[in-house]
C-alpha atoms as a PDB file:
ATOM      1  CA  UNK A   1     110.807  91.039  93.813  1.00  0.00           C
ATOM      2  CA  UNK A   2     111.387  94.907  94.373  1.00  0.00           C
ATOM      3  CA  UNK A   3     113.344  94.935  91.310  1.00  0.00           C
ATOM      4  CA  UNK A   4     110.641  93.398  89.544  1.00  0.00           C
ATOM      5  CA  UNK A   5     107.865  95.876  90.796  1.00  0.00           C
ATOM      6  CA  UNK A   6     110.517  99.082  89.459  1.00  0.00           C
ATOM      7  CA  UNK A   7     110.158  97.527  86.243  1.00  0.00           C
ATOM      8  CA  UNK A   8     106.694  97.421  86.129  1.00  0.00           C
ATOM      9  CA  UNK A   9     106.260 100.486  86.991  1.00  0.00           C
ATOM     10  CA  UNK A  10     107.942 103.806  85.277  1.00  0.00           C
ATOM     11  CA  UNK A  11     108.528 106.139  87.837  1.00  0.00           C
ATOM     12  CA  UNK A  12     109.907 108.799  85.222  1.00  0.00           C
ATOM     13  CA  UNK A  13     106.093 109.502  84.262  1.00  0.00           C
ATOM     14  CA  UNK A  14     103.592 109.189  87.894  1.00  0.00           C
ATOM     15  CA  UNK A  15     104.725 108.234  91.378  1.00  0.00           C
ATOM     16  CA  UNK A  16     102.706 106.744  93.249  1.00  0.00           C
ATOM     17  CA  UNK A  17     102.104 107.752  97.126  1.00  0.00           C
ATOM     18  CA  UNK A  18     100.128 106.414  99.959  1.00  0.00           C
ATOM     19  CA  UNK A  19      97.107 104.487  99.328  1.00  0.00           C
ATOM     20  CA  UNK A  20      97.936 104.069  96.219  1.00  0.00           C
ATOM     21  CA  UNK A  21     101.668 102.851  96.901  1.00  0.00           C
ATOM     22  CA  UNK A  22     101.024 100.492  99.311  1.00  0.00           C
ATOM     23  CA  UNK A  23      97.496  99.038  97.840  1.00  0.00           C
ATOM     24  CA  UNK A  24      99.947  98.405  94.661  1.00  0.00           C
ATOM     25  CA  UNK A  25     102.574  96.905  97.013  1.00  0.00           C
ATOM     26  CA  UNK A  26     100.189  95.134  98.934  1.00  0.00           C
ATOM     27  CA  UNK A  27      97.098  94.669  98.081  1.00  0.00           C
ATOM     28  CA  UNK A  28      93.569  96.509  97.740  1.00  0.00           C
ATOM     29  CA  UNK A  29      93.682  96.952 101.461  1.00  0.00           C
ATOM     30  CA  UNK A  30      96.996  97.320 102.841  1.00  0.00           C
ATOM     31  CA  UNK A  31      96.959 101.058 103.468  1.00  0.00           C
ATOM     32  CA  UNK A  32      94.189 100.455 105.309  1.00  0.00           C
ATOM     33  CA  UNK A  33      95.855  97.812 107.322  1.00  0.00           C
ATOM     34  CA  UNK A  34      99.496  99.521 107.757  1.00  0.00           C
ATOM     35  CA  UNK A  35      97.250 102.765 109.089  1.00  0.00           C
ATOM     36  CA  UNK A  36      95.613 100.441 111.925  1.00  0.00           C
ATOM     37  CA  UNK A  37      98.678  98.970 112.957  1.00  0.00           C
ATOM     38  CA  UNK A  38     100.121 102.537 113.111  1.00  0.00           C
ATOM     39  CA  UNK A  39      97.125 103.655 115.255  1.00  0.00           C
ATOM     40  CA  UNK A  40      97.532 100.692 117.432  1.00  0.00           C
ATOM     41  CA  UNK A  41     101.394 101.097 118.089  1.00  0.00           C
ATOM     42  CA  UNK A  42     100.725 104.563 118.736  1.00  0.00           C
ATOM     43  CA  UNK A  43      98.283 104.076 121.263  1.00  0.00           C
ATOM     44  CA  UNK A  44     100.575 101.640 123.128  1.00  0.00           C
ATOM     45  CA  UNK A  45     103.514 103.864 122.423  1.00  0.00           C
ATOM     46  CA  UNK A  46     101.997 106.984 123.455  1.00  0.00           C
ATOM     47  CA  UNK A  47     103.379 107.975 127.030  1.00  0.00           C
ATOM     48  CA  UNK A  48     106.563 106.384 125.719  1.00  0.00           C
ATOM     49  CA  UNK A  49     106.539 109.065 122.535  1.00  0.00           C
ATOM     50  CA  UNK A  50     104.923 111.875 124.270  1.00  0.00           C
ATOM     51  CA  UNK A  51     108.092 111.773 126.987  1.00  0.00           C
ATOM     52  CA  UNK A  52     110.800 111.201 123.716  1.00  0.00           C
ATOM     53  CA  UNK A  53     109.539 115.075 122.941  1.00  0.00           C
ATOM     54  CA  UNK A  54     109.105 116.250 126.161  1.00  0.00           C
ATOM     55  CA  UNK A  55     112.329 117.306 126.031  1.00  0.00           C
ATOM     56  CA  UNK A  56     112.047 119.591 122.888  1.00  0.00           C
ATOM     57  CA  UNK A  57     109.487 121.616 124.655  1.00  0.00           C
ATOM     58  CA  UNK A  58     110.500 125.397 125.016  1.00  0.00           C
ATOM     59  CA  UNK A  59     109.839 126.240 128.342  1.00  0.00           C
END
C-alpha cells in the first residue's frame, strides 16, 4: 500500500507535512485524531517523561 501512495504522489515537486500528511494518509480527520491520542498518552505519561529529563537538568 505505501508503495502505492509514493506513486501517487510526486514528492520531487511538494511534500506534504502534518495535517496535510496524515489527513492524506488517513483520512480528513486523522491529524486531528493522532494529536488527541498524543495529548492523552502524554497526560498519562507525564511524571513518567518529566523524570526521563530530570536528569538533563543543569543544576
Amino acid at each position: 500500500m505505501l508503495t502505492s501512495l509514493i506513486l501517487l504522489y510526486n514528492c520531487r515537486t511538494r511534500v506534504k507535512v502534518a495535517d496535510e500528511l496524515w489527513n492524506f494518509l488517513g483520512n480528513d480527520s486523522t491529524y486531528l485524531e493522532l494529536l488527541d491520542c498524543f495529548e492523552r498518552v502524554g497526560i498519562e505519561l507525564r511524571p513518567e517523561i518529566d523524570a526521563y529529563f530530570e536528569k538533563f537538568k543543569n543544576n
